[in-house]
Protein backbone atom coordinates (compact mmCIF):
# COMPACT_ATOMS: atom_id res chain seq x y z
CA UNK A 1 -10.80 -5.33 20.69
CA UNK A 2 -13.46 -5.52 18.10
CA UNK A 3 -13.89 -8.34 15.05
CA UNK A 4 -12.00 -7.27 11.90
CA UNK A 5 -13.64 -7.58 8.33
CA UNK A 6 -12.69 -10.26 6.26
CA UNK A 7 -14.40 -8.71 2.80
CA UNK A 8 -15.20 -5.41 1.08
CA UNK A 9 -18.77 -6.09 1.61
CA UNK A 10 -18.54 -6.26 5.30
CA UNK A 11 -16.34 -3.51 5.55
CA UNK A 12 -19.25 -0.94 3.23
CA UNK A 13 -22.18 -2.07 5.40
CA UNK A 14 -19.91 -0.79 8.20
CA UNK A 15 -19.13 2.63 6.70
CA UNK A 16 -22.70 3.06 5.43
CA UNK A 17 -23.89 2.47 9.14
CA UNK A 18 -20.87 5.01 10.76
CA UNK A 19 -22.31 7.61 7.85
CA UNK A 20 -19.04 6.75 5.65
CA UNK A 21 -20.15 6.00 2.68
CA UNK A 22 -22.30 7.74 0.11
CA UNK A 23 -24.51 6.09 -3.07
CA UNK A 24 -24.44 8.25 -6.27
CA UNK A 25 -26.96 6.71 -8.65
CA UNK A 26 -27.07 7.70 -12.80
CA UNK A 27 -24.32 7.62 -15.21
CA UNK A 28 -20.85 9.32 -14.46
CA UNK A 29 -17.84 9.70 -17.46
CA UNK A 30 -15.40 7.53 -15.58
CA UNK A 31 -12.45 9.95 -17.05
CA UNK A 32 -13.99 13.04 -15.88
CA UNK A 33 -16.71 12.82 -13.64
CA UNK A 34 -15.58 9.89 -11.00
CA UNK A 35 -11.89 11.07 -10.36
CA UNK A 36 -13.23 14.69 -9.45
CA UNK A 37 -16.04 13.09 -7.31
CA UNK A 38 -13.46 10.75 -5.54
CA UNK A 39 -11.26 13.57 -4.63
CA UNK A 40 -14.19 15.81 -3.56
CA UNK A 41 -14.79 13.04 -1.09
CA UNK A 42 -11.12 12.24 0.04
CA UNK A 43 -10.88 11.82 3.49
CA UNK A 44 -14.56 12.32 3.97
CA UNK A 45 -16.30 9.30 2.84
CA UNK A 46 -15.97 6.30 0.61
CA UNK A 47 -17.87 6.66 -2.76
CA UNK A 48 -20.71 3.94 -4.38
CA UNK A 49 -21.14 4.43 -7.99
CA UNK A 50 -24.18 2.35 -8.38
CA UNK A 51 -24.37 2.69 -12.07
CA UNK A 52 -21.84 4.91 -13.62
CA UNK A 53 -22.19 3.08 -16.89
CA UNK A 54 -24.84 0.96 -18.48
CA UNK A 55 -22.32 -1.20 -20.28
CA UNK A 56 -20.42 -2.17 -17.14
CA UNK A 57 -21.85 -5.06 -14.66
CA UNK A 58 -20.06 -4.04 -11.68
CA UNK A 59 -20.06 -1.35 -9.44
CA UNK A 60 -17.70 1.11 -9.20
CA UNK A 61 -16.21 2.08 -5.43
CA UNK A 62 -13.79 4.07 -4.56
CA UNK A 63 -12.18 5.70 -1.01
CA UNK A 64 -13.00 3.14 1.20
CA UNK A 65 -10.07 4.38 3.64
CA UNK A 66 -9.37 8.04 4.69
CA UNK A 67 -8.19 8.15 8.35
CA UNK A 68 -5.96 6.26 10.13
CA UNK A 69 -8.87 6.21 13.20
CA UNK A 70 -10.81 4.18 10.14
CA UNK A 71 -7.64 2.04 9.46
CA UNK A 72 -7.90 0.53 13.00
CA UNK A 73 -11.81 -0.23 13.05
CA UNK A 74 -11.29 -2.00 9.57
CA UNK A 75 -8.92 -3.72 11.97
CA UNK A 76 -10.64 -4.21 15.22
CA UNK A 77 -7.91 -2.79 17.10
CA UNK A 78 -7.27 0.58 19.15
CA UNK A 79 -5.71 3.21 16.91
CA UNK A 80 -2.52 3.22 19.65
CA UNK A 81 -2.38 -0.49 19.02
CA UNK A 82 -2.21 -0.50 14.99
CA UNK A 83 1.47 -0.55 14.92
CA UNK A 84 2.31 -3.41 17.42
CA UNK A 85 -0.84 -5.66 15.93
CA UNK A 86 1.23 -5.01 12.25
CA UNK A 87 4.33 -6.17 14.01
CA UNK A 88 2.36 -8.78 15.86
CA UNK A 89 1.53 -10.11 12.53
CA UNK A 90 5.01 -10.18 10.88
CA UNK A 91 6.59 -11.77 13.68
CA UNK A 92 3.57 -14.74 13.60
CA UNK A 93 1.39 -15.40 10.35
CA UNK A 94 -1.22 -17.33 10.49
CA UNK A 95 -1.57 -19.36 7.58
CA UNK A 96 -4.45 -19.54 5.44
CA UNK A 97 -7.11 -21.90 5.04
CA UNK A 98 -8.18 -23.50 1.79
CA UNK A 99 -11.88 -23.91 0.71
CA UNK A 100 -13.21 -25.84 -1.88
CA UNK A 101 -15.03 -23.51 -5.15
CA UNK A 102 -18.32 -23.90 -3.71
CA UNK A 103 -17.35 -22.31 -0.60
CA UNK A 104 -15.72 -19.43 -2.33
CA UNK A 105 -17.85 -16.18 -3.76
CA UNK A 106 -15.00 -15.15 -6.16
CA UNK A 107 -15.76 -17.92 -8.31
CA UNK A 108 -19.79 -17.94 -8.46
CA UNK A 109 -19.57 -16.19 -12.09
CA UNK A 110 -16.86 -17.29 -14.79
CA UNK A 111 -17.42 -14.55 -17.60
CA UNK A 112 -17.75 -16.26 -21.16
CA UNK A 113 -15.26 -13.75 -22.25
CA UNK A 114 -13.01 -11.97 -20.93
CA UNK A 115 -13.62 -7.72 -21.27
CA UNK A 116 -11.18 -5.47 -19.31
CA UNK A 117 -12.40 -3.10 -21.55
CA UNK A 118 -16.13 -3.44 -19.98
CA UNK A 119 -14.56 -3.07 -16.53
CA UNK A 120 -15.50 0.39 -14.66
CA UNK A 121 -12.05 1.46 -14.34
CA UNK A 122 -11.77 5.02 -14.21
CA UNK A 123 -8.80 7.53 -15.61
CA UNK A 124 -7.67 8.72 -12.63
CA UNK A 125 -5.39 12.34 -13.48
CA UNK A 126 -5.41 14.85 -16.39
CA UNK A 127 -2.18 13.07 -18.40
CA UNK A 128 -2.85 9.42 -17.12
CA UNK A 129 -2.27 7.44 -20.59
CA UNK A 130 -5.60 5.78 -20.14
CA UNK A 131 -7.93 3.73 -18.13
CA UNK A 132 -6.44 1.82 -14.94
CA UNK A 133 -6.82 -0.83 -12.43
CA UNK A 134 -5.15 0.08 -9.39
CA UNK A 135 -6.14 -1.88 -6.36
CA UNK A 136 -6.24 -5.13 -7.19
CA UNK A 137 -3.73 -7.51 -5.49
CA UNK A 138 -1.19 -9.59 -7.81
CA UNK A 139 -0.83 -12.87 -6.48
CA UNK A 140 1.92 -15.44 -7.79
CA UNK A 141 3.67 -18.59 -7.04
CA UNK A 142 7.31 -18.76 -6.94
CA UNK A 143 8.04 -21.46 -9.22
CA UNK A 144 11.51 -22.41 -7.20
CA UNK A 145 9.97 -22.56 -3.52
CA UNK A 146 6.05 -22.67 -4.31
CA UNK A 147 5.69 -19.63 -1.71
CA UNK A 148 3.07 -17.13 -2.90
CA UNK A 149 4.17 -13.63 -3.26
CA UNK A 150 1.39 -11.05 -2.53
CA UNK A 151 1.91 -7.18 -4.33
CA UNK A 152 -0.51 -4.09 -5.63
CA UNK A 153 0.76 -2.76 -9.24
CA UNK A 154 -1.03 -0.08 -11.36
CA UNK A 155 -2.51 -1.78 -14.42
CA UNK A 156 -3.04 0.04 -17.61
CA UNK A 157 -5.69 -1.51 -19.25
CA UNK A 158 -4.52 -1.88 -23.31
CA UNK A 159 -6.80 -4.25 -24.87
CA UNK A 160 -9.91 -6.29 -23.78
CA UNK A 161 -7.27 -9.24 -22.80
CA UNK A 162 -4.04 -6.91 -22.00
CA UNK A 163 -2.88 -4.64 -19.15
CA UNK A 164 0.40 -3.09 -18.99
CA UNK A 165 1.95 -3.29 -15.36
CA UNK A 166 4.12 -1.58 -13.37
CA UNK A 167 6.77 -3.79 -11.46
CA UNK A 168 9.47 -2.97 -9.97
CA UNK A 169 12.53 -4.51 -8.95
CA UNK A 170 11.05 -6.40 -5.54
CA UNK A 171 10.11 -9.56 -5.06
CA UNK A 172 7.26 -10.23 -8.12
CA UNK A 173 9.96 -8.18 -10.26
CA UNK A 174 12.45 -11.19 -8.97
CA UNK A 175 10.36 -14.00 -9.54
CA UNK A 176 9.63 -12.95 -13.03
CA UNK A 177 13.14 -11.69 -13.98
CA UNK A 178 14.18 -15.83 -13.06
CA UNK A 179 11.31 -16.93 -15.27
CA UNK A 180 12.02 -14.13 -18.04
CA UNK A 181 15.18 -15.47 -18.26
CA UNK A 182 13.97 -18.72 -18.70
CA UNK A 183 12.25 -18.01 -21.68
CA UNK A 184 8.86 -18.85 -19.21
CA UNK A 185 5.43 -16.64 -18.93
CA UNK A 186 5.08 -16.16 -15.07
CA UNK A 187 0.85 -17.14 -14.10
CA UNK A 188 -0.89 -14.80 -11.85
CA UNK A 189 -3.90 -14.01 -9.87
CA UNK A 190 -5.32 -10.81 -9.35
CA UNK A 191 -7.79 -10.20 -6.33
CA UNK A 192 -10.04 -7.42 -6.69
CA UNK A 193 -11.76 -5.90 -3.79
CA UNK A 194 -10.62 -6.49 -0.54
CA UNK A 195 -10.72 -4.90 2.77
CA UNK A 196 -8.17 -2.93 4.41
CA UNK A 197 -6.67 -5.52 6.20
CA UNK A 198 -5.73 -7.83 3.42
CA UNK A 199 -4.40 -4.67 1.31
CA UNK A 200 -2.51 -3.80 4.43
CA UNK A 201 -1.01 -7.18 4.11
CA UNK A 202 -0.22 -7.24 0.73
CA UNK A 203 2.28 -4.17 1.34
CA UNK A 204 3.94 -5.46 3.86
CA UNK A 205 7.70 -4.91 3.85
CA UNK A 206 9.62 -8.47 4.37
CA UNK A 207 12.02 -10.93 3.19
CA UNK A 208 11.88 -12.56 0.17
CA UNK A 209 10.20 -16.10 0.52
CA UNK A 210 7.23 -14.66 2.78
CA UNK A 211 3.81 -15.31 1.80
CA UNK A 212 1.58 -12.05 2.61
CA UNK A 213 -1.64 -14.49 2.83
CA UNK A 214 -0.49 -15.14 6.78
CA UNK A 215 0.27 -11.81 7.70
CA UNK A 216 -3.40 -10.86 6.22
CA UNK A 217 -4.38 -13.80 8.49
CA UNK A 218 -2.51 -13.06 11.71
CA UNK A 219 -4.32 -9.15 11.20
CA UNK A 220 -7.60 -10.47 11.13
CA UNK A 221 -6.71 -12.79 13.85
CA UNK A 222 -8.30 -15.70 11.93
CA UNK A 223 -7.18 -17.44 8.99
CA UNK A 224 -8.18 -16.19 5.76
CA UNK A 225 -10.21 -18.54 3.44
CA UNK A 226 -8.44 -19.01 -0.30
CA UNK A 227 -9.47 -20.78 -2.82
CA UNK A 228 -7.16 -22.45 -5.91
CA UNK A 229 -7.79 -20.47 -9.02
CA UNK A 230 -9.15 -22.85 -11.60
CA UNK A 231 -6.48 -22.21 -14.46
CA UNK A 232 -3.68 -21.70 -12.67
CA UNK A 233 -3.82 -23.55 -8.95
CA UNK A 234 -3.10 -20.07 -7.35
CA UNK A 235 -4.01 -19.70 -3.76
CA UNK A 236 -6.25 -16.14 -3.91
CA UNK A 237 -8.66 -14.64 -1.22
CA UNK A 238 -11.89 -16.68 -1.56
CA UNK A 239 -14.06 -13.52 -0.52
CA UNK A 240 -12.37 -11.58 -2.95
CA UNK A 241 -15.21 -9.52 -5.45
CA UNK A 242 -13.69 -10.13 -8.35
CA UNK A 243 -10.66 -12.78 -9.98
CA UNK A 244 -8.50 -12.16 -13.43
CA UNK A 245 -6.17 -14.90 -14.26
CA UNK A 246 -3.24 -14.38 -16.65
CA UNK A 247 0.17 -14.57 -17.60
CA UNK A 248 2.86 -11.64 -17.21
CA UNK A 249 4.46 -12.69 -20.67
CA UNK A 250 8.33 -13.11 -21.21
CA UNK A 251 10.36 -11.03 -23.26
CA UNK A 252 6.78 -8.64 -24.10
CA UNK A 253 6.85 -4.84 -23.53
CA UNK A 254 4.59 -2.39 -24.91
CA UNK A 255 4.04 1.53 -23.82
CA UNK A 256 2.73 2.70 -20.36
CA UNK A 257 2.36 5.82 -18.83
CA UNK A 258 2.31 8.38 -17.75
CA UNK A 259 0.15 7.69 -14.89
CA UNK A 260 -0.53 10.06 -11.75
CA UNK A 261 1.41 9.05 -8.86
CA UNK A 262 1.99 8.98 -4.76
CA UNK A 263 4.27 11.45 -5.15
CA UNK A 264 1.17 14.24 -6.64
CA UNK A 265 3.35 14.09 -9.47
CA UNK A 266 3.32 11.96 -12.97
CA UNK A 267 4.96 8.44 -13.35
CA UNK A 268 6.67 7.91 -16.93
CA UNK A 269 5.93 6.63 -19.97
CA UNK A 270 8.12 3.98 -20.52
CA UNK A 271 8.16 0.01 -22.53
CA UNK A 272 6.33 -2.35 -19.10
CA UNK A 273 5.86 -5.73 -18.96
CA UNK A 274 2.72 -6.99 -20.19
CA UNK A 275 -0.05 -9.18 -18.70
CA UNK A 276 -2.29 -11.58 -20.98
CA UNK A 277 -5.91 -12.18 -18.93
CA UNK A 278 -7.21 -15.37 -19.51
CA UNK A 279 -10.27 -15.58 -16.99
CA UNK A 280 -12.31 -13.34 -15.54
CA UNK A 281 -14.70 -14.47 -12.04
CA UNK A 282 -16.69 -12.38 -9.70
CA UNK A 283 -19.28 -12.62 -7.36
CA UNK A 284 -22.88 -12.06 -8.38
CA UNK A 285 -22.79 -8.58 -8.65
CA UNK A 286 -19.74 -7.99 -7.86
CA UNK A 287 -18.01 -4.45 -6.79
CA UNK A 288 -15.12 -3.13 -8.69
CA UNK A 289 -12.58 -1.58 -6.56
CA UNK A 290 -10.28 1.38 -7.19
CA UNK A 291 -7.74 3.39 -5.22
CA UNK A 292 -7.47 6.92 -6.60
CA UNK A 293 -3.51 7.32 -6.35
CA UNK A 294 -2.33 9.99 -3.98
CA UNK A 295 -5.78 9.87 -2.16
CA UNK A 296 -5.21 9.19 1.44
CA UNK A 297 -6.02 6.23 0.94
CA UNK A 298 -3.58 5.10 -0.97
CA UNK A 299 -1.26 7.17 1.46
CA UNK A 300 -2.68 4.95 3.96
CA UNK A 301 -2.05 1.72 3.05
CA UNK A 302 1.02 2.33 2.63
CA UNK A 303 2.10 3.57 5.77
CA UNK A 304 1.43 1.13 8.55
CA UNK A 305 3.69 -1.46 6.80
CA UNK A 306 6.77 0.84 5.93
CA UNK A 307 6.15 2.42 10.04
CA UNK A 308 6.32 -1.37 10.78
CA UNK A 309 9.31 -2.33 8.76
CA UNK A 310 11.31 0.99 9.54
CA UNK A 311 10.11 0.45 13.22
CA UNK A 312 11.92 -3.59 13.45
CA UNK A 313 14.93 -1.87 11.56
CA UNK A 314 15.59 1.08 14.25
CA UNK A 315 14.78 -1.93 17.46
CA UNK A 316 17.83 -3.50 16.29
CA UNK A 317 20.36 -0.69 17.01
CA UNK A 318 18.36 1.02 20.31
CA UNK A 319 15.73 -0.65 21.97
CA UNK A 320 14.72 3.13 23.03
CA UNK A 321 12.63 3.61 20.20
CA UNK A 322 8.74 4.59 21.05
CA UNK A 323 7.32 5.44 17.70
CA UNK A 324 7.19 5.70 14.14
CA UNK A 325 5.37 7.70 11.59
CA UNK A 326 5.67 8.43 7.83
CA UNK A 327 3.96 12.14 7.01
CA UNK A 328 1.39 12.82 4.62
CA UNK A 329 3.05 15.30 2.85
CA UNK A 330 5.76 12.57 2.17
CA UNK A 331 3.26 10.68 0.87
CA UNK A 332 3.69 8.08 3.65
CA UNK A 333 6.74 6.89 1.63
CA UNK A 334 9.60 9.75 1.68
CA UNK A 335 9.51 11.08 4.77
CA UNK A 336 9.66 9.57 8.49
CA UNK A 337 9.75 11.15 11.99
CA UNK A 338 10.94 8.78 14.89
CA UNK A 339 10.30 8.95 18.99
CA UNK A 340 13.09 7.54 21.16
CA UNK A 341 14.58 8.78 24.37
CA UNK A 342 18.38 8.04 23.83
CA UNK A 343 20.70 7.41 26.17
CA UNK A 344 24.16 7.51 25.09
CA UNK A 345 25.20 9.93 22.46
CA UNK A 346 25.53 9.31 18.61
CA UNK A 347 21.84 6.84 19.72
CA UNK A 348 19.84 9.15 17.72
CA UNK A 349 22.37 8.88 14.79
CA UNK A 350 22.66 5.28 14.45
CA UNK A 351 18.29 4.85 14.73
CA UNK A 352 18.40 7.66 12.06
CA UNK A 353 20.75 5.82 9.71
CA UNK A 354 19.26 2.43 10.27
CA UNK A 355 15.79 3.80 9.72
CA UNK A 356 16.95 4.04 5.83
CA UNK A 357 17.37 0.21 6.04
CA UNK A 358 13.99 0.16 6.58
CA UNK A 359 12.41 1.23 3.76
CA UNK A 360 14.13 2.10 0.54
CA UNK A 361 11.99 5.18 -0.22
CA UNK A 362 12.84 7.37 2.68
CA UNK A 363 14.01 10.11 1.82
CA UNK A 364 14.42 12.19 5.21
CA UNK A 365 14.59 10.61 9.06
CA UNK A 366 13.96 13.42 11.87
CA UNK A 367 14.44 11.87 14.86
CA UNK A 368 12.59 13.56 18.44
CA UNK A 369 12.56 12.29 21.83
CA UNK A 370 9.35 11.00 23.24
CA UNK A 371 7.76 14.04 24.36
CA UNK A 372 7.23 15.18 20.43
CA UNK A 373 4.06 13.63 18.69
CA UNK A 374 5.46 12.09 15.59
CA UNK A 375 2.08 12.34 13.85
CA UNK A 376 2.23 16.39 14.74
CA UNK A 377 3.87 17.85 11.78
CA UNK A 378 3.79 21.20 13.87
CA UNK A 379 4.94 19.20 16.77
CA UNK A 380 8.05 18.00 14.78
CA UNK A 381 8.95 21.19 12.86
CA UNK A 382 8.59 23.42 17.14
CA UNK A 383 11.59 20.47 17.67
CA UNK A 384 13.55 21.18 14.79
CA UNK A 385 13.24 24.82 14.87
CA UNK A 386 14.27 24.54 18.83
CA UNK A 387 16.58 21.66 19.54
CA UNK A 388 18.32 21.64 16.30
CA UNK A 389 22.17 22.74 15.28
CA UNK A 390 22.11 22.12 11.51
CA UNK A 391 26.51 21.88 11.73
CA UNK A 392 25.83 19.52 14.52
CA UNK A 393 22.25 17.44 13.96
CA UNK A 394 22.21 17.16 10.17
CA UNK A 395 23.42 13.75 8.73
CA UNK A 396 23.51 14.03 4.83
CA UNK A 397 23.74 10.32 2.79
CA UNK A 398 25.11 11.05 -0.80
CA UNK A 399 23.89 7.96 -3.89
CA UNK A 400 21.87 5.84 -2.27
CA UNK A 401 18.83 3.98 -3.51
CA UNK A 402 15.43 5.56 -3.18
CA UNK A 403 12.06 5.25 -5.40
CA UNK A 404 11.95 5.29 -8.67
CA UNK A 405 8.99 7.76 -8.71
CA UNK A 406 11.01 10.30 -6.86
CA UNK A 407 10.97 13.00 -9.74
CA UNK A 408 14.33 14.19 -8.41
CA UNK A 409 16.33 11.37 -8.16
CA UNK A 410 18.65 10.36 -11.07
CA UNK A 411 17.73 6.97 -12.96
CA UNK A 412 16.88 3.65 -11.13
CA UNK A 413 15.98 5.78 -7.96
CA UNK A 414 19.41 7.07 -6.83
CA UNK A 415 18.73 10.01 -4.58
CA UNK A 416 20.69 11.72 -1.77
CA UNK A 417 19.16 11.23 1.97
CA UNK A 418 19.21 13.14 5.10
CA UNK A 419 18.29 13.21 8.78
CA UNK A 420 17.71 15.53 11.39
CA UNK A 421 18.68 14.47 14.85
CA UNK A 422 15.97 16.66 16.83
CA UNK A 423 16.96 15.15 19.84
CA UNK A 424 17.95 16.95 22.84
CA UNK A 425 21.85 16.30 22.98
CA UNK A 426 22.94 13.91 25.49
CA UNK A 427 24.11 15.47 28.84
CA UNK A 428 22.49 18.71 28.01
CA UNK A 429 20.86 20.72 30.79
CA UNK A 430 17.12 19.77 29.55
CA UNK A 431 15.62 22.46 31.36
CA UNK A 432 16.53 24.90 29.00
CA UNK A 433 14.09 22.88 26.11
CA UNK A 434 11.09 23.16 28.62
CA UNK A 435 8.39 24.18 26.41
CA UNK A 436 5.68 26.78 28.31
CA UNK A 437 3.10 25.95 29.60
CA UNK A 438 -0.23 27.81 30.90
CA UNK A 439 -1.09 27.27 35.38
């Protein structure tokens, strides 16, 4: 088990040494030329922009995760052991440390004024409404409990002090909704590049009341420094590149979207909440971050912790469970494919109904038994195509809750559901599912 990297920094020297990375050098239009160049390189390599536009102090980088081999170095873990060191670390945070300002990089520069306009944030897709930040990590305090809440939201940059945000009815969407209501402004943080393990961490899928800042810790297997931000007293990564504090502000909505999704297709336009930014920090020459959506990358990130939380939801109704995966061409949110060897029939069912628990946006369960390699997709579709009765196997779930970016489902997310039990029936002469094989 190797050492897992606690900053972005740490994490590029890496991937320039493993011949990861690549350093383009001149200026780039950040609308045009940067998305192409990012998807040109998606999956291949991470991207350095060292200066795509005189104006703009920081540089740009982009793709810093495209394999889920990559995913477990950024970890220090086997890739076989990814899942069960993200379980490891719901089941036991490890709470962070706090440093004083001196000790923490974030805060070496505090801008004189704050510019979100000056920021290298690229348009990402053809009809994206305009520039966006999109991997920075939101980062509040829940006024009621003072538990931290940890969450990544596309930010649509509107003014030199204003983003509009996406948030959607989870736990910041709670918190804010209570504060709304209140008549109150909710403060927050946002933490601009990180490495893969602390974005990992801020996606994890939990209860409400669970601060992401000790799962990040228990993945690194030490804990994370954080430092108080100076305007607000909120507990952010002190390695962090780069620090906006602000204010999401009650009863404010103004225009955002459409922005290119997950999904491959476009979220819409609609009235979002807005955030003021009040101070800027950064490290002396600081990196500026960005996830270009639908990259695998983004796909990445936010598979381990949905495979994770569907994984704990099957466990509970059949301890005969062996693996989880959520496809790429489900955008590691829609669709999932299961491993179990069940024992008693109508198993398969109940794991492939209680997988749904596990993650709101899955859309389709296909459950195999053990000898099928969930990450396969040809794998998978040899057991459907061979084990599968579609009167018998096929479980269909009419109204039930699913993402809101789902350009199929009907308002607020409601979508149908199905599952594919790809199982070989119980009691069945299993002989007869032998697949060939050469002397």
């Amino acid at each position: 088990m190797g050492a897992a990297f606690a900053d972005l920094r740490g994490w590029l020297g890496f991937l320039e040494d493993q011949k990861q990375l690549v350093r383009l050098r001149g200026a780039l239009d950040l609308r045009y030329d940067v998305p192409r160049i990012l998807e040109e390189h998606d999956g291949r390599a991470a991207v350095v922009f060292e200066d795509v536009d005189q104006r703009r102090s920081s540089v740009l980088v982009g793709g810093t995760l495209h394999s889920r081999a990559q995913m477990a170095q950024a970890l220090g873990v086997a890739p076989t052991d990814m899942l069960a060191a993200y379980l490891r670390a719901l089941a036991q945070p490890l709470a962070p440390r706090e440093v004083q300002p001196a000790q923490a990089p974030v805060l070496e520069v505090e801008e004189p004024e704050v510019r979100l306009d000056l920021l290298p944030a690229p348009w990402h897709h053809q009809r994206d409404s305009g520039a966006y930040i999109t991997a920075a990590v939101a980062i509040v305090r829940d006024p009621a409990t003072g538990v931290q809440n940890w969450s990544i939201h596309r930010l649509q940059i509107n003014a030199a002090r204003r983003v509009g945000a996406l948030i959607l009815p989870r736990h910041l969407g709670h918190i804010f909704a209570v504060e709304e209501a209140a008549g109150r402004d909710l403060p927050v943080a946002f933490a601009l590049g990180l490495p893969p393990g602390l974005l990992l961490a801020s996606q994890a899928i939990t209860a409400f009341g669970v601060d992401e800042a000790g799962i990040a810790g228990a993945l690194l297997r030490e804990a994370i420094p954080v430092v108080r931000s100076p305007r607000h007293g909120i507990a952010v990564p002190a390695l962090a590149e780069q620090l906006f504090e602000g204010r999401v502000l009650a009863g404010v909505r103004e225009p955002e979207g459409p922005f290119g999704e997950f999904p491959r297709t476009y979220g819409s336009r609609g009235d979002k909440p807005v955030v003021e930014i009040d101070a800027h920090y950064h490290r002396h020459e600081p990196y500026f971050q960005t996830i270009l959506p639908a990259s695998r990358e983004h796909m990445l990130l936010g598979a381990l912790p949905r495979e994770a939380a569907v994984f704990r939801a099957v466990r509970h109704v059949s301890p005969n469970v062996r693996d989880v995966a959520l496809t790429f061409a489900g955008g590691c949110r829609y669709h999932a494919v299961i491993a179990m060897a069940p024992q008693i029939a109508g198993e398969a069912k109940n794991v492939m109904l209680a997988a749904f628990s596990g993650a709101n946006e899955i859309k389709r369960v296909v459950v195999v038994d053990e000898d099928i390699d969930v990450g396969d997709a040809a794998d998978v579709e040899w057991a459907i195509a061979n084990r599968v009765q579609p009167q018998r196997d096929v479980t269909i779930v009419a109204g039930a809750l699913g993402s809101s970016l789902d350009p199929s489902a009907a308002a607020g997310g409601v979508t149908g559901k199905w599952g594919i039990d790809a199982t070989i029936p119980v009691g069945d002469d299993r002989s007869r599912y032998e697949r060939i094989r050469t002397p």
